[in-house]
Protein backbone atom coordinates (compact mmCIF):
# COMPACT_ATOMS: atom_id res chain seq x y z
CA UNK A 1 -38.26 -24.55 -71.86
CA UNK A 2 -40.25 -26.92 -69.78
CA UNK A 3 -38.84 -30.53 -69.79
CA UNK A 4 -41.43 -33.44 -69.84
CA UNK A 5 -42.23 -36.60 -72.04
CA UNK A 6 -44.63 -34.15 -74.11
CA UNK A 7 -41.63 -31.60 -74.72
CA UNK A 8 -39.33 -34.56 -75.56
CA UNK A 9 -42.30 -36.62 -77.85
CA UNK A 10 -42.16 -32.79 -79.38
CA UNK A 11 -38.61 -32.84 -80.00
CA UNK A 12 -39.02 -36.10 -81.54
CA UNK A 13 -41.07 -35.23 -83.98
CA UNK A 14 -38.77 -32.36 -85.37
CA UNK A 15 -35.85 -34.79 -85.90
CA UNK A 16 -34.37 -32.79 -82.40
CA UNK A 17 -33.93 -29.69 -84.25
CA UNK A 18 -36.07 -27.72 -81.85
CA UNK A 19 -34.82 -27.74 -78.63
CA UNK A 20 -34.37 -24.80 -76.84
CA UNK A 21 -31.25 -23.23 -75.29
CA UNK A 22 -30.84 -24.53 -71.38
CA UNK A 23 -30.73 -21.20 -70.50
CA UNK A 24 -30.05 -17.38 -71.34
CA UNK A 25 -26.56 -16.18 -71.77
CA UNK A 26 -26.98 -13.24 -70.82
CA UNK A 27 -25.26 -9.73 -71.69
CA UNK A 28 -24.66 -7.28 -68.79
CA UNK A 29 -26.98 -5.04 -67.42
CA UNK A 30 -25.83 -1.69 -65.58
CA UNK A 31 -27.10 -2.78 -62.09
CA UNK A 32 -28.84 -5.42 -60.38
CA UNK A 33 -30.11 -5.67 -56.86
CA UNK A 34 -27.51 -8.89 -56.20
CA UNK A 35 -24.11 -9.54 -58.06
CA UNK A 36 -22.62 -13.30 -57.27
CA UNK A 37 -19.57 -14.10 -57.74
CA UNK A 38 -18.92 -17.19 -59.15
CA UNK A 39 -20.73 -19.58 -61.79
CA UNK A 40 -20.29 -22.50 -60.15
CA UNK A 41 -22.75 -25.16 -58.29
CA UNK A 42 -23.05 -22.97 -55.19
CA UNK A 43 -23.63 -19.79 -56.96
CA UNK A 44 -26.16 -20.44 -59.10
CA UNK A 45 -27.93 -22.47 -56.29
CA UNK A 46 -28.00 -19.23 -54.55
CA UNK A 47 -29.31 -17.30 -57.60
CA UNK A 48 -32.22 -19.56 -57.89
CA UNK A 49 -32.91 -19.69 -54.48
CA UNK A 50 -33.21 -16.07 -54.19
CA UNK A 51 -35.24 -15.95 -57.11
CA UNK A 52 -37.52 -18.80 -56.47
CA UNK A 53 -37.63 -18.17 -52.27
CA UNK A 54 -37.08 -14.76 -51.98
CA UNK A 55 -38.80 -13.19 -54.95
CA UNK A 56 -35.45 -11.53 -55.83
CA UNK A 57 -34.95 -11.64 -59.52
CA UNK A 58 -32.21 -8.94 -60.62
CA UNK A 59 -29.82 -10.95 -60.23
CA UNK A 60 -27.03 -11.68 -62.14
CA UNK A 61 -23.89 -14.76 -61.96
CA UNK A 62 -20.88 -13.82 -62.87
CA UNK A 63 -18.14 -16.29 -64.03
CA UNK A 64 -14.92 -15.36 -65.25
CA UNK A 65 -14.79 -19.14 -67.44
CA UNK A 66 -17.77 -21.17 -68.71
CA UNK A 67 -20.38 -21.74 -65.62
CA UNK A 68 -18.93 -25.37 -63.75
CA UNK A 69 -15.60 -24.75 -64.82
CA UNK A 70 -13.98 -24.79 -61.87
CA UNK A 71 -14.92 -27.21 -58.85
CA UNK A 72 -18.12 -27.80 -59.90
CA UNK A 73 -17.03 -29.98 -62.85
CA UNK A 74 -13.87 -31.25 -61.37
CA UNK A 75 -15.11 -33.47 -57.92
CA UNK A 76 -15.97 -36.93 -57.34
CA UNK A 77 -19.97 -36.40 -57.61
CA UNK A 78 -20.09 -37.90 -54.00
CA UNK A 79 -23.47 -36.69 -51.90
CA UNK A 80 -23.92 -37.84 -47.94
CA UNK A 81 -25.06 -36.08 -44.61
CA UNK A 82 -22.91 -38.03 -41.98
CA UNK A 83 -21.58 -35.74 -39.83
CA UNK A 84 -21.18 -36.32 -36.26
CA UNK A 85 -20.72 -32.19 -35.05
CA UNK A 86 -23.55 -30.03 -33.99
CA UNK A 87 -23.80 -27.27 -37.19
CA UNK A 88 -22.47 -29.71 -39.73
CA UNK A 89 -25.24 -32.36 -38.90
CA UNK A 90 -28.05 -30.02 -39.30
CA UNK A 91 -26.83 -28.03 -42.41
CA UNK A 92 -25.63 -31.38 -44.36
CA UNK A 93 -28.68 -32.93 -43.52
CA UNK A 94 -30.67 -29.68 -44.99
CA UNK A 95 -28.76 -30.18 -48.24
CA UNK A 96 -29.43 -33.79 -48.44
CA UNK A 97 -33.18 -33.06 -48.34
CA UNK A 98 -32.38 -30.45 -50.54
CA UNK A 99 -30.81 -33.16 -53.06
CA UNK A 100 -34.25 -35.30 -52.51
CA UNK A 101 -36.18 -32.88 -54.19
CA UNK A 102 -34.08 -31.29 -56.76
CA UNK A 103 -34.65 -32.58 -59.69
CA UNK A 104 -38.64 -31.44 -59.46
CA UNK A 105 -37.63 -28.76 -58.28
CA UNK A 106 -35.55 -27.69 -61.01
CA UNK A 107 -37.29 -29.56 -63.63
CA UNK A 108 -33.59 -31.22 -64.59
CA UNK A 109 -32.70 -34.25 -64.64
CA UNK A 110 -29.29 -34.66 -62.12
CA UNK A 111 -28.92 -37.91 -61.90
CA UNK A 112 -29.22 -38.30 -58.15
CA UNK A 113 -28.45 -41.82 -57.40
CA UNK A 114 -28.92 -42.84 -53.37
CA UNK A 115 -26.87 -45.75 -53.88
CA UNK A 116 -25.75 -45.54 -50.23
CA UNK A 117 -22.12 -44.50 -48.66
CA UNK A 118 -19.97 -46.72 -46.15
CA UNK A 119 -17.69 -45.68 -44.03
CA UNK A 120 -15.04 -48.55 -43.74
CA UNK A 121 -13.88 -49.18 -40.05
CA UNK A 122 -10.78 -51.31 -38.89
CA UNK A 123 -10.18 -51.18 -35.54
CA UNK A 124 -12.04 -51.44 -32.34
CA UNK A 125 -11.38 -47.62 -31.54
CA UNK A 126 -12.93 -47.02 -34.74
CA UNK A 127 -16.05 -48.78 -34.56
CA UNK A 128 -16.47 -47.08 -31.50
CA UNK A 129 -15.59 -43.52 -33.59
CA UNK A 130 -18.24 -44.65 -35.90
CA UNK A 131 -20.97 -45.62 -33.73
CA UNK A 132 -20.82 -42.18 -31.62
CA UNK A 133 -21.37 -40.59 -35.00
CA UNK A 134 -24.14 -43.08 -36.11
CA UNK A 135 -25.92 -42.87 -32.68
CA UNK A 136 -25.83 -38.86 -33.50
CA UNK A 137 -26.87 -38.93 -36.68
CA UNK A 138 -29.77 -41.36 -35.77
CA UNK A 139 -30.75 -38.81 -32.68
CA UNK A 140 -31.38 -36.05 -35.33
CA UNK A 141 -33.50 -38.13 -37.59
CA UNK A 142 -30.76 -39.28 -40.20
CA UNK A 143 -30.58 -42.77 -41.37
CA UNK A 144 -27.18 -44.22 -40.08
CA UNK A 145 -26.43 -48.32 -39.72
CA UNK A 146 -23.66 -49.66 -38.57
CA UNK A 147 -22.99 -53.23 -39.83
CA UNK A 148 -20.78 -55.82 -39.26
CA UNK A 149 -17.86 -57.54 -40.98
CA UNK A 150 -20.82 -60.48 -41.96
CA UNK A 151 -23.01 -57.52 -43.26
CA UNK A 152 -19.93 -55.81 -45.39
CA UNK A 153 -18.78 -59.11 -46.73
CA UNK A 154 -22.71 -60.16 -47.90
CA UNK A 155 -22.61 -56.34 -49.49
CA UNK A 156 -19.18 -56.09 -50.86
CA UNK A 157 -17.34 -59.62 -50.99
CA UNK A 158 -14.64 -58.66 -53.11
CA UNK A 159 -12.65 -56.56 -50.92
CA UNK A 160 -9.46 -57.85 -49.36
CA UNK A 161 -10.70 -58.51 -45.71
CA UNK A 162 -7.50 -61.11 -45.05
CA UNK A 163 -5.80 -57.52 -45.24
CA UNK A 164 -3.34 -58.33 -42.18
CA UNK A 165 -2.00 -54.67 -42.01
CA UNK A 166 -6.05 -53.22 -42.12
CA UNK A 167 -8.83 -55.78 -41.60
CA UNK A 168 -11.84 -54.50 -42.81
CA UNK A 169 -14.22 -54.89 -39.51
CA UNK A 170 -17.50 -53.50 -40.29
CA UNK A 171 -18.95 -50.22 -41.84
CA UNK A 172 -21.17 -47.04 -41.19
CA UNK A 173 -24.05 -46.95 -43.34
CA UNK A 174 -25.99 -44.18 -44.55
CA UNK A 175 -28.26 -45.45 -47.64
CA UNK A 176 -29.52 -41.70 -48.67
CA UNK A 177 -26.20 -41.01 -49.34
CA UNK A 178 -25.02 -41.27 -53.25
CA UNK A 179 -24.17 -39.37 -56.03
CA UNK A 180 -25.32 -36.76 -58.51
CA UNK A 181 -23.96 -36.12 -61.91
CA UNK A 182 -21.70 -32.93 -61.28
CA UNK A 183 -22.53 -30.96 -64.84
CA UNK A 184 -25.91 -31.77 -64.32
CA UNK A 185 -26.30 -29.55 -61.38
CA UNK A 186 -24.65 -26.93 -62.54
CA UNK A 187 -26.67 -26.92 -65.89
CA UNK A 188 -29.78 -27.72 -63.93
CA UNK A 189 -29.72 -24.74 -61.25
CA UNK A 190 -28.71 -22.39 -64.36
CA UNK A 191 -31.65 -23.64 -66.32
CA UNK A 192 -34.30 -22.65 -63.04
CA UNK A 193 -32.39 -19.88 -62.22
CA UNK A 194 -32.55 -18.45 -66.22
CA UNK A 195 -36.13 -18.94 -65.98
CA UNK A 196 -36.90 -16.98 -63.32
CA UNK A 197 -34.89 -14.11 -64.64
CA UNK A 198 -31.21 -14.38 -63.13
CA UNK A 199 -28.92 -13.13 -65.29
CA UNK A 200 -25.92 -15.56 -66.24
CA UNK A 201 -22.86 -14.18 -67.50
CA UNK A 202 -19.92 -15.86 -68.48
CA UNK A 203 -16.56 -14.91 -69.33
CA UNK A 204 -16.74 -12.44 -67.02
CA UNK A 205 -14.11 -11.99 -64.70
CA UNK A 206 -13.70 -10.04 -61.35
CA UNK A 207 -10.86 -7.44 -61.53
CA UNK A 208 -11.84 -5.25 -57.99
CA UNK A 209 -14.74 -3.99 -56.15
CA UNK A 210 -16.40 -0.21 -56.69
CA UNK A 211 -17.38 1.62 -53.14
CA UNK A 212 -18.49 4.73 -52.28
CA UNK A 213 -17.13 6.84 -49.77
CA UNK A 214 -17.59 5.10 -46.55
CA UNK A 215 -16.45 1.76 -47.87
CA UNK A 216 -19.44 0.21 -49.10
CA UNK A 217 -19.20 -2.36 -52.05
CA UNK A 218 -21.47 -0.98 -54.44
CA UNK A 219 -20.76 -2.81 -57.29
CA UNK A 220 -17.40 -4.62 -59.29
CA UNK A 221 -15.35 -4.12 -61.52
CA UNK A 222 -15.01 -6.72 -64.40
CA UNK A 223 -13.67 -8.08 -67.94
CA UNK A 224 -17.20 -6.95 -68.99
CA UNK A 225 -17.29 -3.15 -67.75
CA UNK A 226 -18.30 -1.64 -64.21
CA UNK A 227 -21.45 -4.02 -63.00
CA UNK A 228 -23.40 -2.11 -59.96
CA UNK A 229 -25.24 -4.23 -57.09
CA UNK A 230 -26.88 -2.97 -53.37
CA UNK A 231 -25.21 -6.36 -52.40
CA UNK A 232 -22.17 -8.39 -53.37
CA UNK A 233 -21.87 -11.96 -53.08
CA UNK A 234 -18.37 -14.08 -52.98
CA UNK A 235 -18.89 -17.74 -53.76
CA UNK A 236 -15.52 -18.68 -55.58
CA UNK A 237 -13.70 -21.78 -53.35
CA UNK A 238 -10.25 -21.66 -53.99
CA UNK A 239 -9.61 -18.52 -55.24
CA UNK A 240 -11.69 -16.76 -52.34
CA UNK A 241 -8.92 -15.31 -50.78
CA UNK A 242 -7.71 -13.68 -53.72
CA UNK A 243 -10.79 -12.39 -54.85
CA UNK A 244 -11.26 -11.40 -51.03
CA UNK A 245 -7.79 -9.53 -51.18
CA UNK A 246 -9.22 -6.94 -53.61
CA UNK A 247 -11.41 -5.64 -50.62
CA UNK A 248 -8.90 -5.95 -48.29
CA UNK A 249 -9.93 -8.98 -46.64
CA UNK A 250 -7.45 -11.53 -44.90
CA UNK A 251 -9.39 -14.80 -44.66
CA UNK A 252 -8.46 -18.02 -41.93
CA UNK A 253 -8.53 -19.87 -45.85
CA UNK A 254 -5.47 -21.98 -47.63
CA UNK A 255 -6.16 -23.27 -50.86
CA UNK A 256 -4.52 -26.66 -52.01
CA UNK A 257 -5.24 -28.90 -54.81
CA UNK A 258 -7.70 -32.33 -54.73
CA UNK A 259 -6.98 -34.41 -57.15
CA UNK A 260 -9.43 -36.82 -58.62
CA UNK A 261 -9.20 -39.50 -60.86
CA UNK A 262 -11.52 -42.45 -63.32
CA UNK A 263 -10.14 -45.55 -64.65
CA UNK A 264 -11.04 -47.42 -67.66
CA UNK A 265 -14.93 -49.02 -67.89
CA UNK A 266 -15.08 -51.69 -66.40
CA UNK A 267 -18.32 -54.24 -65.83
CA UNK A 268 -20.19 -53.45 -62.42
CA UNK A 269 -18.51 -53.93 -59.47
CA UNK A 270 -19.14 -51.32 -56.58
CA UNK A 271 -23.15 -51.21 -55.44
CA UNK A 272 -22.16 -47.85 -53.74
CA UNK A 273 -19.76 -45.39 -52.53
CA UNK A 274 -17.14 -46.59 -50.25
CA UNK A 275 -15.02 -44.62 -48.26
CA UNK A 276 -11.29 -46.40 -46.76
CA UNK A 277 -10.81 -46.08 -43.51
CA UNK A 278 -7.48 -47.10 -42.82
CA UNK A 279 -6.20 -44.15 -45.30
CA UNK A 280 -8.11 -41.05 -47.54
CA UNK A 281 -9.37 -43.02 -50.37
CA UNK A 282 -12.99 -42.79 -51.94
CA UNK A 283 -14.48 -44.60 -54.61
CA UNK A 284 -17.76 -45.03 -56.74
CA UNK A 285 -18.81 -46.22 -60.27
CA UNK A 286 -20.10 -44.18 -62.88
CA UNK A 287 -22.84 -44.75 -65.11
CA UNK A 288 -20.36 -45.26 -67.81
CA UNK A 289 -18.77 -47.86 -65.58
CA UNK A 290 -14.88 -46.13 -64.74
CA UNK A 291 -14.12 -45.91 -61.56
CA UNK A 292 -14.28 -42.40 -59.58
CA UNK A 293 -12.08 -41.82 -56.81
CA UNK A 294 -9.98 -39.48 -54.79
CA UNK A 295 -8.16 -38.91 -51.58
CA UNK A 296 -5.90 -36.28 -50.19
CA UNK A 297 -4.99 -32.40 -50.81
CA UNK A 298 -1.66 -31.92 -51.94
CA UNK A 299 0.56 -30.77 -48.98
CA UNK A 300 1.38 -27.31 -50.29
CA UNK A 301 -0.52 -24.38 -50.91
CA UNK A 302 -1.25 -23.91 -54.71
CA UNK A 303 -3.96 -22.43 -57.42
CA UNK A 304 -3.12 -24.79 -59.86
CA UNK A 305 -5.44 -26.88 -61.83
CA UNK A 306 -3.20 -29.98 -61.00
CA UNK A 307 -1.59 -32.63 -58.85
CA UNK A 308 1.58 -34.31 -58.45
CA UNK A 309 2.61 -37.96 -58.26
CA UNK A 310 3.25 -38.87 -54.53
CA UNK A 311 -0.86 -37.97 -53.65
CA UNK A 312 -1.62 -39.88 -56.82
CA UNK A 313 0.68 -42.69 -55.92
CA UNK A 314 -0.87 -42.49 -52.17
CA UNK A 315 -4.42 -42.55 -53.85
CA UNK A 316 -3.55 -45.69 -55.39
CA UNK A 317 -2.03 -47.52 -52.55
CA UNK A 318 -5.33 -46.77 -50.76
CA UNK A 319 -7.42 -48.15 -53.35
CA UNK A 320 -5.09 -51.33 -53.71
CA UNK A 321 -5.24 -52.11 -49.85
CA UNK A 322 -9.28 -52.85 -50.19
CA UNK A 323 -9.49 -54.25 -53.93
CA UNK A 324 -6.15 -55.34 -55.25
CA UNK A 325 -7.83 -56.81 -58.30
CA UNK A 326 -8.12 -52.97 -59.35
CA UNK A 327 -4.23 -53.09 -59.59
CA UNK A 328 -5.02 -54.35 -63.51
CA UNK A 329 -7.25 -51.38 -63.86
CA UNK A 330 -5.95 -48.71 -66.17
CA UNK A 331 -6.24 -45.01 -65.15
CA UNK A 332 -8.53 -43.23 -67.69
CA UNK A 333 -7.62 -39.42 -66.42
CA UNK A 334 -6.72 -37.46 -63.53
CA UNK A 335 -7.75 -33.55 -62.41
CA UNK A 336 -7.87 -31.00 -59.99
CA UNK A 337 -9.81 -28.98 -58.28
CA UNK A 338 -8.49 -26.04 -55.85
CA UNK A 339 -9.43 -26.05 -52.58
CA UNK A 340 -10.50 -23.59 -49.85
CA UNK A 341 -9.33 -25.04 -46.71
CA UNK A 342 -10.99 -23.27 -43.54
CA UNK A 343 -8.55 -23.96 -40.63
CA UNK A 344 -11.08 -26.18 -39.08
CA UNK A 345 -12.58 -28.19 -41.97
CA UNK A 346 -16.14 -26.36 -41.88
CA UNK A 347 -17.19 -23.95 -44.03
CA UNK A 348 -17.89 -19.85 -43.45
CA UNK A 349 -21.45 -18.18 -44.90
CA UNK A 350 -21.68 -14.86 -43.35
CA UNK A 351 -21.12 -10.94 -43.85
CA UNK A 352 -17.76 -9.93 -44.15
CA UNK A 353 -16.60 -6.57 -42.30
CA UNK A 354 -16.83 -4.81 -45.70
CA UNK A 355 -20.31 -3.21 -45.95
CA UNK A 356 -22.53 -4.92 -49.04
CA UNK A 357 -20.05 -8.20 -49.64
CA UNK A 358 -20.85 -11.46 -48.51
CA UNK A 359 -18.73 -14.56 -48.04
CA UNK A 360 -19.41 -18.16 -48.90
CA UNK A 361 -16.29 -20.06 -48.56
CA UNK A 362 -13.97 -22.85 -46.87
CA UNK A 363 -15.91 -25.88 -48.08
CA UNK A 364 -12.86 -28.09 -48.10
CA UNK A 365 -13.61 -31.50 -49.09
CA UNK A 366 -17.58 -30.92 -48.59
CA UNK A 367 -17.94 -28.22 -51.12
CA UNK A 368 -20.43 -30.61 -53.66
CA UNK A 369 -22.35 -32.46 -51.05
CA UNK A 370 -23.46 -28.86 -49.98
CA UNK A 371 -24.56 -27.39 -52.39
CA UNK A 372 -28.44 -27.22 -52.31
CA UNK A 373 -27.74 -26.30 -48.51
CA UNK A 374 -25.25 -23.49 -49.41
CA UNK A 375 -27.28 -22.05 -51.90
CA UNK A 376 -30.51 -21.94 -49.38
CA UNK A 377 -28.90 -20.52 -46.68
CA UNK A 378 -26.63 -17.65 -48.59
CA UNK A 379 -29.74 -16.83 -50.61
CA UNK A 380 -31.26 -16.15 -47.10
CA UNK A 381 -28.48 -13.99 -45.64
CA UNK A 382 -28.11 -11.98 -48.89
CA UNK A 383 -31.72 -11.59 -48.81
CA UNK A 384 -32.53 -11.04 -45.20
CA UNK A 385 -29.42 -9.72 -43.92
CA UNK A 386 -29.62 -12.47 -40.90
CA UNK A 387 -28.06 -15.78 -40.77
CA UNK A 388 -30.17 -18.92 -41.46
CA UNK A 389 -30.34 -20.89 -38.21
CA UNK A 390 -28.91 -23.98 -39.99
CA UNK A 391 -26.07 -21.43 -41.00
CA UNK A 392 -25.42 -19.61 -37.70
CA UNK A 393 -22.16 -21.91 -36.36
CA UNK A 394 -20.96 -21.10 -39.86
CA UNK A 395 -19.93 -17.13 -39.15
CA UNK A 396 -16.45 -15.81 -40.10
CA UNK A 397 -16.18 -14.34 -36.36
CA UNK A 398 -15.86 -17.97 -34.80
CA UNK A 399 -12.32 -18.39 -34.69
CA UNK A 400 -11.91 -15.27 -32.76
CA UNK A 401 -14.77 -16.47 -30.34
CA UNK A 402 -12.99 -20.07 -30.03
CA UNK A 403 -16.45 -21.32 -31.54
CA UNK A 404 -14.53 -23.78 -34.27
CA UNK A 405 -16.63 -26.71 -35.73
CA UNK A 406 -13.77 -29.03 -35.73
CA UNK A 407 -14.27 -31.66 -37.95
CA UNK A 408 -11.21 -31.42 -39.48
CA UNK A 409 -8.50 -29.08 -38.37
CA UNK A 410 -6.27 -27.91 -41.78
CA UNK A 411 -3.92 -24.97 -42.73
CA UNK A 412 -0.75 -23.19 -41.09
CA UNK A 413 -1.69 -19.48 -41.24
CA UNK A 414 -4.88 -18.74 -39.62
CA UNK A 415 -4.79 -15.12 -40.81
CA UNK A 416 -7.42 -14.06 -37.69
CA UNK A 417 -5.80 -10.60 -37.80
């Protein structure tokens, strides 16, 4: 259905007892001209974008769970394009434009909020760090400030600035960054998608790939019966190289946990999202008022749904350094989402040497903030069979070529072979 004030003034009227489902859950069909992989943010972004920009309607999602299960339901809802590297600064800025518009686009209400994100700095060197990357950002049209400690302490006076060990100097700005409500994505690009045809199928999971005899995917097989497709499309995080492994595929990918975590309500305290920068530790308030934050992976490899204590307890510490008046805070609950970590921090959206399957993985930490931007430019390659130009840097051949995007180098096995 159509959301508006008339639908809801509708809905009203019947006591709420006629609202429609958000969207179709669809059975199987024997064949469609696109199969994706995974019912999560940045694969049913890519449905609807192939649907709605590419006119390309049989398609269907599959999910082996309930769609947003996975890493889609379990981040910190943080949105931003401040990158500093030539290919990230483009693409993140795509997906931030992409965020601008979505809720009309997708006639759902996300809950985009551009509260603005700061980059804490503490040290000369840093400042300097941050600037470069402002100065960049500000080159390619992106809103970027960098403010002092008077600025920061008129914004945010109740963080610990007398901090001996890390004085809080000053900040990098970028006030279109935010948040989004995570569900509300997911339910909103499977509600446009729905409409337009896509097929979404849950509880359906992946158990190999059909091909014919020279080697071409033509289809998968699943929990659900034998699904046929002309293309295949791989958009799982941390379980791509698994799913990957049942074509054969090594992939430069380790996957590792991210925790997350949100305290009790408390009244309203942070006017943004804040970022330490003396340690990993990221932090906004919800609507409901608990505190969201985060930091590092977990040091070992792992496709668990789960952390452990030292990367909670490091969390913590982070979090106490800037606002020790949190320390009375209680912790409300604590997740985890599984990682894939590319082995230089930026992503990989390309054709895989396997005729008919196409990747979309290594998202690291940025795997929410993108996905508007993912979705655009895999819908494009799926459809066209050509990397978008905001995607090109982004092919699985770089690390042979020595073309990294090194924004942040991570894993021990490259796999290149």
């Amino acid at each position: 259905m159509k959301y508006s004030i008339f639908s809801l003034a509708r809905a009203a009227l019947s006591g709420h007892k006629n609202w429609q489902r958000t969207w179709r859950d669809a059975t199987p069909k024997d064949r469609y001209d696109v199969v994706i992989i995974g019912g999560g943010g940045h694969g049913l972004a890519t449905a609807w974008f192939l649907a709605s920009e590419h006119g390309i309607r049989n398609v269907a999602v599959l999910e082996k769970g309930w769609i947003g299960s996975g890493n889609a339901g379990r981040n910190t809802t943080i949105i931003r394009s401040n990158y500093g590297l030539p290919g990230n600064t483009a693409f993140y800025e795509l997906s931030m434009k992409l965020w601008e518009r979505m809720e009309q686009d997708l006639n759902y209400n996300t809950m985009v909020s551009q509260r603005g994100v700061i980059n804490l700095y503490h040290s000369d060197a840093q400042r300097d760090a941050y600037a470069r990357r402002g100065n960049t950002m500000r080159i390619n049209g992106i809103d970027a400030e960098l403010l002092d400690l008077a600025a920061v302490k008129k914004m945010m006076p109740f963080l610990n600035f007398a901090n001996a060990r890390f004085p809080v100097q000053g900040g990098l700005l970028q006030r279109r960054g935010g948040t989004a409500r995570h569900d509300a994505v997911v339910w909103g690009y499977a509600h446009a998608a729905s409409a337009l045809g896509v097929d979404i199928i849950q509880n359906c999971e992946v158990s190999g790939f059909v091909r014919d005899a020279n080697g071409k995917v033509t289809g998968v097989e699943t929990s659900r019966g034998r699904i046929g497709a002309s293309k295949v499309g791989m958009a799982v995080a941390g379980s791509s190289s698994r799913v990957a492994s049942m074509a054969g595929l090594r992939l430069p990918i380790e996957s590792h946990v991210l925790q997350a975590f949100v305290s009790e309500a408390i009244k309203p305290l942070l006017p943004n999202v804040m970022t330490f920068g003396a340690g990993h530790f990221y932090v906004s308030q919800s609507d409901k008022g608990g505190l969201v934050f985060g930091g590092d992976i977990d040091g070992y490899n792992s496709y668990a749904q789960r952390g452990n204590m030292p990367v909670m307890e490091d969390v913590c510490e982070g979090g106490m350094a800037l606002m020790p008046m949190i320390g009375r805070v209680r912790l409300l609950r604590q997740w985890g989402g599984v990682m894939d970590m590319s082995m230089d921090g930026t992503p990989i959206i390309d054709k895989t040497p396997v005729d008919g399957l196409y990747l979309n993985a290594g998202w690291c930490y940025g795997g929410f903030k993108a996905t508007p931007g993912s979705g655009f430019v895999f819908a494009h390659l799926l459809a066209r069979d050509e990397s978008h130009e905001e995607a090109a840097r982004f092919r699985l051949d770089r690390f042979r070529r020595g073309a990294i995007i090194d924004e942040k180098g991570v894993g021990a096995q490259p796999n290149l072979h």
